[in-house]
Every structure is written in C-alpha cells, then in structure tokens.
Protein backbone atom coordinates (compact mmCIF):
# COMPACT_ATOMS: atom_id res chain seq x y z
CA UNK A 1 74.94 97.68 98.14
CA UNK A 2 73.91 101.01 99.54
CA UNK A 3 69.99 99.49 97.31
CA UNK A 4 70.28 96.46 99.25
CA UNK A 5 70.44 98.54 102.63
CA UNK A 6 67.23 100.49 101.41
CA UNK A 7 65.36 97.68 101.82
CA UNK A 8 66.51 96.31 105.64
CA UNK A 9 64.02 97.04 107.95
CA UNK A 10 65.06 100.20 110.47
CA UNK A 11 68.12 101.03 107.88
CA UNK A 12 67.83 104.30 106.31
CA UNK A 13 70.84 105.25 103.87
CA UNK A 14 70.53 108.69 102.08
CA UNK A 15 71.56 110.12 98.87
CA UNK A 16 75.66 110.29 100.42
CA UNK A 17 75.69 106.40 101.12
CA UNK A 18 75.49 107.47 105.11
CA UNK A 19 73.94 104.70 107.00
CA UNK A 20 71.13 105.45 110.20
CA UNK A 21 69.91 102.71 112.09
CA UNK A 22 66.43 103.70 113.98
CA UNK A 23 66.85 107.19 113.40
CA UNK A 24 70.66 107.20 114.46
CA UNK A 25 74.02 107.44 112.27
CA UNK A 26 76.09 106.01 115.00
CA UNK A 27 75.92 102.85 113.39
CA UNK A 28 78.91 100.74 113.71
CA UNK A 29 79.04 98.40 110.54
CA UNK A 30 80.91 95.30 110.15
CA UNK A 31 81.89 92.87 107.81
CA UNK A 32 81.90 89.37 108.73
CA UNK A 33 81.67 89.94 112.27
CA UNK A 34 84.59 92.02 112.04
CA UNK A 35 86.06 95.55 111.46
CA UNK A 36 88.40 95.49 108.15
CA UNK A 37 89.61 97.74 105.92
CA UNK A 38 86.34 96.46 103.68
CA UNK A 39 84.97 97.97 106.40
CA UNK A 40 86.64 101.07 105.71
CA UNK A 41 84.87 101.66 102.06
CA UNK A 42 81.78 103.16 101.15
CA UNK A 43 78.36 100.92 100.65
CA UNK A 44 78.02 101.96 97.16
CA UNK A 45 81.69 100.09 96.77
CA UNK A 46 80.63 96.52 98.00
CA UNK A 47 78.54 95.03 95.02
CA UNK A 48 75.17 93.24 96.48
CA UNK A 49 76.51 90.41 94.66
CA UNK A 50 79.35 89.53 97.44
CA UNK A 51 76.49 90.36 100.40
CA UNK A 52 75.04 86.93 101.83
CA UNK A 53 72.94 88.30 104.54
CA UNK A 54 73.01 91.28 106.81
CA UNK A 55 72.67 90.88 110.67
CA UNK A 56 71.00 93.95 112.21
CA UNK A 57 72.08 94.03 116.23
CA UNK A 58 70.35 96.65 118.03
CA UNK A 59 70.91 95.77 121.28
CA UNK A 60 74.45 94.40 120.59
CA UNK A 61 76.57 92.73 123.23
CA UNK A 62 79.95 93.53 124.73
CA UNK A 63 81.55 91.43 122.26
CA UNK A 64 80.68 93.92 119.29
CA UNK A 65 82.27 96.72 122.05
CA UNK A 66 79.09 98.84 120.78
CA UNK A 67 80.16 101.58 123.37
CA UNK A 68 78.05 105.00 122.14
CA UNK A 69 76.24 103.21 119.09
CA UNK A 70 72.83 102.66 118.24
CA UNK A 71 73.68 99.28 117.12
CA UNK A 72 75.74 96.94 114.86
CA UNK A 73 75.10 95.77 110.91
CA UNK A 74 76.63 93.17 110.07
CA UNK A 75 77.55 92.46 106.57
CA UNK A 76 78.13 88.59 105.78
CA UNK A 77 79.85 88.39 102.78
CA UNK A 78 79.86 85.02 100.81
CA UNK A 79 82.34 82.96 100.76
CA UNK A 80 84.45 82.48 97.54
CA UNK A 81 87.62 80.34 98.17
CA UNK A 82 88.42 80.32 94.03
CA UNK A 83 91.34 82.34 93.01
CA UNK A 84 91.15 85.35 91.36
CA UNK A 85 91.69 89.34 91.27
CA UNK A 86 89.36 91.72 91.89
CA UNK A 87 89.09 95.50 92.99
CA UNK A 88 87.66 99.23 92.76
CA UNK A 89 88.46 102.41 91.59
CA UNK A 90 86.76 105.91 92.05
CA UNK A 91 87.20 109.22 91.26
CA UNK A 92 85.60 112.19 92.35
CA UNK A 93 85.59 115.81 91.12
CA UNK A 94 84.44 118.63 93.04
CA UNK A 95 84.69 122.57 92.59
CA UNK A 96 88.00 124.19 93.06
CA UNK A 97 89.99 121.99 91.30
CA UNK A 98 89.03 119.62 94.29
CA UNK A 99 89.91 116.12 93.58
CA UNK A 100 89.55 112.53 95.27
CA UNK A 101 90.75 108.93 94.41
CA UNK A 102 91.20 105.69 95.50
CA UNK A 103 92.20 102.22 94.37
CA UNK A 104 91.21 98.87 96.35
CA UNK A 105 92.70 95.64 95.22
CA UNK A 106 92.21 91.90 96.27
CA UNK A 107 94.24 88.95 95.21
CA UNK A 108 92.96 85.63 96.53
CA UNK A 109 94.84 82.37 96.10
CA UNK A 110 93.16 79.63 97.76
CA UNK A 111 93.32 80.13 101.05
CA UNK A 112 95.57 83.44 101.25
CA UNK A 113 94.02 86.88 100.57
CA UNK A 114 95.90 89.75 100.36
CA UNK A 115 94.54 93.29 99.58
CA UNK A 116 95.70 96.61 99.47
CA UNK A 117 94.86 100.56 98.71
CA UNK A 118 95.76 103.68 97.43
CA UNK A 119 93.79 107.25 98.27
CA UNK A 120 95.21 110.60 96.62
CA UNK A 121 93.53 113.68 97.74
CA UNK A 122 93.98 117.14 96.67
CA UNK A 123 92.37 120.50 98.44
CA UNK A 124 92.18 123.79 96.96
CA UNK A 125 90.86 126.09 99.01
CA UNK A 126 90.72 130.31 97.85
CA UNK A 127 89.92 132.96 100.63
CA UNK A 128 90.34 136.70 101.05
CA UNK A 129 91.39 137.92 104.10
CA UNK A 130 90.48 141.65 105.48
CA UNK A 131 91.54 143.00 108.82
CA UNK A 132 91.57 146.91 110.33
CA UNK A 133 93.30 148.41 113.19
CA UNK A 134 92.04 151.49 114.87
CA UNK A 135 93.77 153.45 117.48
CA UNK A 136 91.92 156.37 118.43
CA UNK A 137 94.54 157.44 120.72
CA UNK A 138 97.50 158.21 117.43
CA UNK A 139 94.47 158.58 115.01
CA UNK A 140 95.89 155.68 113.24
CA UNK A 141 93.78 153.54 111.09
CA UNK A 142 95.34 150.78 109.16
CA UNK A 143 93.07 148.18 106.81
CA UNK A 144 94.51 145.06 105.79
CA UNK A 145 93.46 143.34 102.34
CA UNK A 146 94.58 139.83 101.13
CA UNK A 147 94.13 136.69 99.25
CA UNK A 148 95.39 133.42 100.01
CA UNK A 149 95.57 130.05 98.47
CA UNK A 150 95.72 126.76 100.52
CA UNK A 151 96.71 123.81 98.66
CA UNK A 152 96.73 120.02 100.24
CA UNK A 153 97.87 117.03 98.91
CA UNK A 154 98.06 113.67 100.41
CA UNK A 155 98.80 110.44 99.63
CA UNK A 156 97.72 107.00 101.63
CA UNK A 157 98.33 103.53 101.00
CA UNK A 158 97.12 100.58 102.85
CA UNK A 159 98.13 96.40 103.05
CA UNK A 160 96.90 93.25 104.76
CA UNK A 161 96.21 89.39 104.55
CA UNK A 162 94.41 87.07 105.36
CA UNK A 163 94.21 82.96 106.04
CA UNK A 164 91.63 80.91 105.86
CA UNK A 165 92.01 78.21 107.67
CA UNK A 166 88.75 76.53 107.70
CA UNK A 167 85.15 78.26 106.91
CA UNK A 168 84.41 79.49 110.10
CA UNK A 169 88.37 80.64 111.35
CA UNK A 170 90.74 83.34 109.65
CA UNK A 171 93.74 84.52 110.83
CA UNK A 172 94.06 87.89 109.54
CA UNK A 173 96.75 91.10 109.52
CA UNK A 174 95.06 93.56 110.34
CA UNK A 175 95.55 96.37 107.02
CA UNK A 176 98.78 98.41 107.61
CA UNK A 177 98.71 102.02 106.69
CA UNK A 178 101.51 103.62 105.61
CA UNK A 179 101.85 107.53 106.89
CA UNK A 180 100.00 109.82 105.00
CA UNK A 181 101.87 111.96 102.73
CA UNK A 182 101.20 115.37 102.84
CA UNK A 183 102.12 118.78 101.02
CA UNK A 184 100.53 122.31 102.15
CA UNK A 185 101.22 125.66 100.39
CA UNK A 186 99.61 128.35 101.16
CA UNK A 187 100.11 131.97 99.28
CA UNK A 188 99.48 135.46 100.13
C-alpha cells in the first residue's frame, strides 16, 4: 500500500510508512470515509489489492472534523461481500532485546464482519546513573554510581463488527479495546 501512496499526487510516504500530505504529516487518513481500527494499522499492512481508489481532501469540510490537519486521505477499500478469513501478523526486533507484535484478524460472513487484534510489546531499556553531592561547608563529598534496568511489557487486544446492510450503509461497533496490560521492573 505504502507503493501505491508513492504514486498519489502531493503524498509523500518515507522509508517508516509515515504519510505527509503537501509537505505536512498531520494527515488524518481514513478508510471508507471513516476512522476504524483498519485505520489504526500501518500502510505497509493494507495490501494494494483491497485499495479501490484514494480520495485526497485538502481542503476538507467539517464533516471530516479536520480540526489542525493538512487534509484528509481517504482510502476506499473494495467491496467483497464473499465469506472468508483473512488477517496479518508482524514482528519486529530491535536492539536490547526490544520486541514488537501484533495480530489482526477478519472473519466475514455475508453481511457480518467481525475483526479483532492482539499487540505484545516488550521494552528493555539499560542506563547508568551517576550523581555527587558536595558540601563545602562539612567538606563532605559523596559520588553516587549505579545501573538500572527498566523492563515493560504490555499486552492489548482489540474487537468490533460490522453490518452491512446495503452497499452504501454499515452499522458498525466501533473496535473495543481491552486495558492494556502492563508489567514494569526496574533494578538497581
């Protein structure tokens, strides 16, 4: 997807997958005239293969609520009322024993869609920590040497549905998100 963008006029999307419009990366993006947890994902995880058109609004209307942006894109995704499963998984490995996932599923049957997520992150994050204290008036002098060790782990998971009830109206849940799960240690 992120290819496809490459080649809208005014859309510039660098090596990240972060999206400017006209020089500006407060873009709002939508999908289907609508914000959704699709919306949520990363261009390099919508295939070009679901993307009809894209709608580039750069003087967008209070009905976008475009409030501090440079504009709207639009994604129009095309429409595929056959049943089926689909969904995306990626994993990313960074230094530090730094690690990021996620899972996004879709089940469509007919006209119900339901889809849901899973993100797992987990932060390591070293440091040394150094402090002195002087007091001239005692003669005191006190230094301070350390290490510490922040780990962070969390845990996110995400639901919704929709119904189509013709090709032009949906009625959809918006995606619940469960709390966050979260564990911090730290060392010293």
């Amino acid at each position: 997807m992120a290819d496809a963008m490459q080649n809208v006029p005014s859309v510039d999307v660098d090596l990240d997958g972060n999206v400017s419009l006209r020089g500006s990366s407060n873009v709002t993006i939508l999908v289907d005239g609508k914000r959704t947890a699709l919306s949520n994902l990363t261009l390099d995880q919508i295939p070009a293969s679901m993307i009809e058109s894209v709608e580039l609004i750069t003087n967008p209307s209070s009905k976008y609520d475009p409030e501090g942006t440079s504009g709207v894109i639009n994604l129009i995704l095309k429409k595929n009322m056959k049943p089926g499963f689909n969904g995306t998984a990626t994993v990313n490995v960074g230094t530090y024993e730094n690690y990021n996932s996620s899972i996004n599923l879709n089940y469509r049957h007919y006209k119900w869609n339901f889809n849901g997520g899973y993100d797992f992150r987990r932060s390591y994050r070293p440091g040394v920590r150094r402090s002195f204290l002087t007091n001239l008036d005692e003669g005191t002098f006190r230094e301070d040497l350390g290490s510490n060790r922040r780990t962070d782990i969390s845990h996110s998971f995400r639901f919704g549905a929709d119904y189509s009830i013709n090709p032009k109206n949906t009625i959809s849940h918006p995606p619940c998100t469960a709390p966050a799960m979260s564990v911090d240690s730290t060392a010293s």
